[in-house]
C-alpha atoms as a PDB file:
ATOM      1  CA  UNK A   1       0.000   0.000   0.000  1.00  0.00           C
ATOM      2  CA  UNK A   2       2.796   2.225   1.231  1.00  0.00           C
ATOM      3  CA  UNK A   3       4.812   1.487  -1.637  1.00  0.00           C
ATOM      4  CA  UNK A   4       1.975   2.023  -4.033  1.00  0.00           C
ATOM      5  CA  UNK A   5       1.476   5.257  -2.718  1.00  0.00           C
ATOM      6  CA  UNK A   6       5.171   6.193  -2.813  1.00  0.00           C
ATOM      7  CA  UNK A   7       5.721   5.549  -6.672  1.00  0.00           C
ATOM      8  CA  UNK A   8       2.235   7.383  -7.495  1.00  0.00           C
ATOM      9  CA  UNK A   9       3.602  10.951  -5.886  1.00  0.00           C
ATOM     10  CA  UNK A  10       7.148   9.980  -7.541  1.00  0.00           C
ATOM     11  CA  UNK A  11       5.554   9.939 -10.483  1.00  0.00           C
ATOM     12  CA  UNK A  12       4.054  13.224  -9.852  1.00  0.00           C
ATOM     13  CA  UNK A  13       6.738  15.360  -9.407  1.00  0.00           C
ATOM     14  CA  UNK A  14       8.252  14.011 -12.090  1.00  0.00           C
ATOM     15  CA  UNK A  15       5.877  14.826 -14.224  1.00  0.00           C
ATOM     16  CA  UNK A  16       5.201  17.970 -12.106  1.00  0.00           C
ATOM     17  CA  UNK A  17       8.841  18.991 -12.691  1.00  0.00           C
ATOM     18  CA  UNK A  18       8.922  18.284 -16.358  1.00  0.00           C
ATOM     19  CA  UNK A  19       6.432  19.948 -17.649  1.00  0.00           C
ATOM     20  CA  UNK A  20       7.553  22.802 -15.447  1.00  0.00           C
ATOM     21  CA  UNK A  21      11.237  22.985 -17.031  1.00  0.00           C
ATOM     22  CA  UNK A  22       9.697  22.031 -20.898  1.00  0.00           C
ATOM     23  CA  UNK A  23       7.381  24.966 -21.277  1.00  0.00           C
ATOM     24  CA  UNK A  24       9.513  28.362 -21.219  1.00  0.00           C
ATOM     25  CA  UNK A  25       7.795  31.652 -22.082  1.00  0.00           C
ATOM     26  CA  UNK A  26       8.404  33.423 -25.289  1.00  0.00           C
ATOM     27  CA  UNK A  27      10.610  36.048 -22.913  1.00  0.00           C
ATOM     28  CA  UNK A  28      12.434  32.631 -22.564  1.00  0.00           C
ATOM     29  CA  UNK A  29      13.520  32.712 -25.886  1.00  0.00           C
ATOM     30  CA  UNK A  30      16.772  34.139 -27.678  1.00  0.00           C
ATOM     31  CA  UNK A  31      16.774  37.522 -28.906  1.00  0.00           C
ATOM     32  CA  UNK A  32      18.230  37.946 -32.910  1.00  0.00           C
ATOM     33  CA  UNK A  33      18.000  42.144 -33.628  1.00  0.00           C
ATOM     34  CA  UNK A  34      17.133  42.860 -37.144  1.00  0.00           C
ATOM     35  CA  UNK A  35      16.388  45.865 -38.898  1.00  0.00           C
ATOM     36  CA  UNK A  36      16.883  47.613 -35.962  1.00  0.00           C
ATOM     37  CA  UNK A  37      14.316  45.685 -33.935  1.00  0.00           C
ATOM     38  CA  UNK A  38      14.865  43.095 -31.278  1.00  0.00           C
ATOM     39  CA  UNK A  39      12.891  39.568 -31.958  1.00  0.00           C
ATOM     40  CA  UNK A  40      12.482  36.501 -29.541  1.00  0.00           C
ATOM     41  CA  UNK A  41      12.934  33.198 -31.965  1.00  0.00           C
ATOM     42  CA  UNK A  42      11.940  29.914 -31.994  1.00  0.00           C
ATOM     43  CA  UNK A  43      13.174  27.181 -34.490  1.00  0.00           C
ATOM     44  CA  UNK A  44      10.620  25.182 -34.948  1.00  0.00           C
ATOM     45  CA  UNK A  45      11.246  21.281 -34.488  1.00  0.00           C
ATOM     46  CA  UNK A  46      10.087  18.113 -36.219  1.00  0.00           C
ATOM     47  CA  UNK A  47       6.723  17.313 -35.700  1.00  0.00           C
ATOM     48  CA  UNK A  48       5.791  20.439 -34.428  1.00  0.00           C
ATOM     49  CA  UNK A  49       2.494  22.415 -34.695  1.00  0.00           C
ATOM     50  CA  UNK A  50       1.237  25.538 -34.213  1.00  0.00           C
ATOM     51  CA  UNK A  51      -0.963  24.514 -31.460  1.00  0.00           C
ATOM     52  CA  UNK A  52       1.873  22.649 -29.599  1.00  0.00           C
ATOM     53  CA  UNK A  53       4.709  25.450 -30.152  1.00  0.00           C
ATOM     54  CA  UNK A  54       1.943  27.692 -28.155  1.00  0.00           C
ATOM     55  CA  UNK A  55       1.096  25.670 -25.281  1.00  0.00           C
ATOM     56  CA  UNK A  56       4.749  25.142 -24.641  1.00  0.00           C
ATOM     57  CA  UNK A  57       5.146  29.354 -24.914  1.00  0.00           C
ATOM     58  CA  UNK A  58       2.437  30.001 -22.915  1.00  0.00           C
ATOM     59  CA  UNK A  59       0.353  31.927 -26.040  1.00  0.00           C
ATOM     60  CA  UNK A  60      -2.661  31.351 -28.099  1.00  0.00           C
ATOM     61  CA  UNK A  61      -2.009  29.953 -31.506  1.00  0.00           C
ATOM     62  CA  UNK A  62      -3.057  33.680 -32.902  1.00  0.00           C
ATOM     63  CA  UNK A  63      -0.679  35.283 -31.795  1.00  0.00           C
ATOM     64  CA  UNK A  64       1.892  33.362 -33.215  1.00  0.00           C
ATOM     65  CA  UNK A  65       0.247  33.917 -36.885  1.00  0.00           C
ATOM     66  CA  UNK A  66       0.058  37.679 -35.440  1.00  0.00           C
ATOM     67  CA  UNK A  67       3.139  37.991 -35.575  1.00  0.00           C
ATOM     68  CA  UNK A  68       4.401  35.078 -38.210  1.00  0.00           C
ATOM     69  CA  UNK A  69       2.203  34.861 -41.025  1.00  0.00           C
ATOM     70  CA  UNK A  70       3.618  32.156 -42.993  1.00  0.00           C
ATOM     71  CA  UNK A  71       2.454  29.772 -40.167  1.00  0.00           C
ATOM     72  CA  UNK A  72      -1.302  30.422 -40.862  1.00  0.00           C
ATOM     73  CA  UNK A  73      -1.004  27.496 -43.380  1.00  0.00           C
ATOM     74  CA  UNK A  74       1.149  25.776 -40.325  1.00  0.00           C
ATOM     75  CA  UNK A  75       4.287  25.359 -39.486  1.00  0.00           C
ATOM     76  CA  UNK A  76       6.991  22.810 -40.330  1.00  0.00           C
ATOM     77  CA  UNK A  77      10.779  22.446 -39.236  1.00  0.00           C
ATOM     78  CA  UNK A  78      12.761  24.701 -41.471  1.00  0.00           C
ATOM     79  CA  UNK A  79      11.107  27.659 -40.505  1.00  0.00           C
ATOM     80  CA  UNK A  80      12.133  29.905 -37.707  1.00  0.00           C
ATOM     81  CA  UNK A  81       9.439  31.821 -35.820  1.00  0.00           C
ATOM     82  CA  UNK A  82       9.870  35.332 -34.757  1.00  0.00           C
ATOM     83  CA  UNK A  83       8.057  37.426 -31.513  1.00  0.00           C
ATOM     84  CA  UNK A  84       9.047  41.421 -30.962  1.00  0.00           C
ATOM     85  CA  UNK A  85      10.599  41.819 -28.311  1.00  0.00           C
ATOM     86  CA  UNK A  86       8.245  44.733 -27.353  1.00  0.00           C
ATOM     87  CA  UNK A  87       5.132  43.246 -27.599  1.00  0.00           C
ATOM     88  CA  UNK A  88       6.144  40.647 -24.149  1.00  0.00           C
ATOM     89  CA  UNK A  89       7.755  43.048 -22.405  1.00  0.00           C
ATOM     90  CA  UNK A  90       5.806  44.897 -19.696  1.00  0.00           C
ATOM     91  CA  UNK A  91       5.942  48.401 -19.539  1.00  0.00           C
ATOM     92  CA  UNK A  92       8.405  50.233 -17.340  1.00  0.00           C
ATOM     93  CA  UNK A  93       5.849  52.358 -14.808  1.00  0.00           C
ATOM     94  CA  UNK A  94       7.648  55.692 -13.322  1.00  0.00           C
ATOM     95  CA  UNK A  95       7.505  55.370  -9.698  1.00  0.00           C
ATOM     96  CA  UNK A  96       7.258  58.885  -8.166  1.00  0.00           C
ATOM     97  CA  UNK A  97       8.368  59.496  -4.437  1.00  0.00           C
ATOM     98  CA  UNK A  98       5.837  61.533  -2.673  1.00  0.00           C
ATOM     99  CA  UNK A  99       6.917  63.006   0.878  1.00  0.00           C
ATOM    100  CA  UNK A 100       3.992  64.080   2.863  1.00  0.00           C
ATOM    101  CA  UNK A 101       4.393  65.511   6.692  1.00  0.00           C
ATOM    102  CA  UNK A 102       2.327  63.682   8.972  1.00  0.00           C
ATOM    103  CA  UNK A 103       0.187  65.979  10.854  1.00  0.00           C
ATOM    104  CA  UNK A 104      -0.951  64.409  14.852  1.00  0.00           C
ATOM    105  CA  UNK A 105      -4.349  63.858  14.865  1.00  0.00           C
ATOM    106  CA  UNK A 106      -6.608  65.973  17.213  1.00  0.00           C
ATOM    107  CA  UNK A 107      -7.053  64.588  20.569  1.00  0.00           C
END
């Protein structure tokens, strides 16, 4: 029983710990800059689908035909896919430093 029990949370993490290390973001990704402009890549592998390639990037299939046209008609392993840079990185927000004077309230 104790042994069954065991192997099946084993198992788990394994899994659990796979799946956390296989899917990477697309800020994950290298950066190639052309034309000025910085691009995450992928290389797409064998086998690979347009579906799949988002799941593991943690984005819809849209957005990688947003941004990658040619794989509207799907992908296959030749092609390379490409993500600006801008468009997963979150926006800087200005912190401003406010000093007030603390005024005692009225007894």
């Amino acid at each position: 029983m104790y042994m069954k029990r065991y192997f099946t949370l084993l198992l788990v993490a394994i899994i659990t710990l796979t799946s956390l290390t296989m899917f990477a973001g697309v800020r994950d990704l290298p950066v190639k800059k052309t034309g000025g402009k910085e691009y995450y890549y992928y290389k797409v592998g064998k086998g690979e689908s347009v579906a799949g390639i988002a799941n593991a990037l943690g984005i819809t299939p849209e957005e990688i035909i947003q941004h990658n046209r040619r794989a509207a008609g799907g992908v296959d392993k030749k092609m390379t896919l490409y993500f600006p840079v801008d468009a997963y990185t979150a926006p800087v927000e200005e912190v401003v430093e406010v000093e007030e004077e603390l005024v005692p309230a009225s007894p």
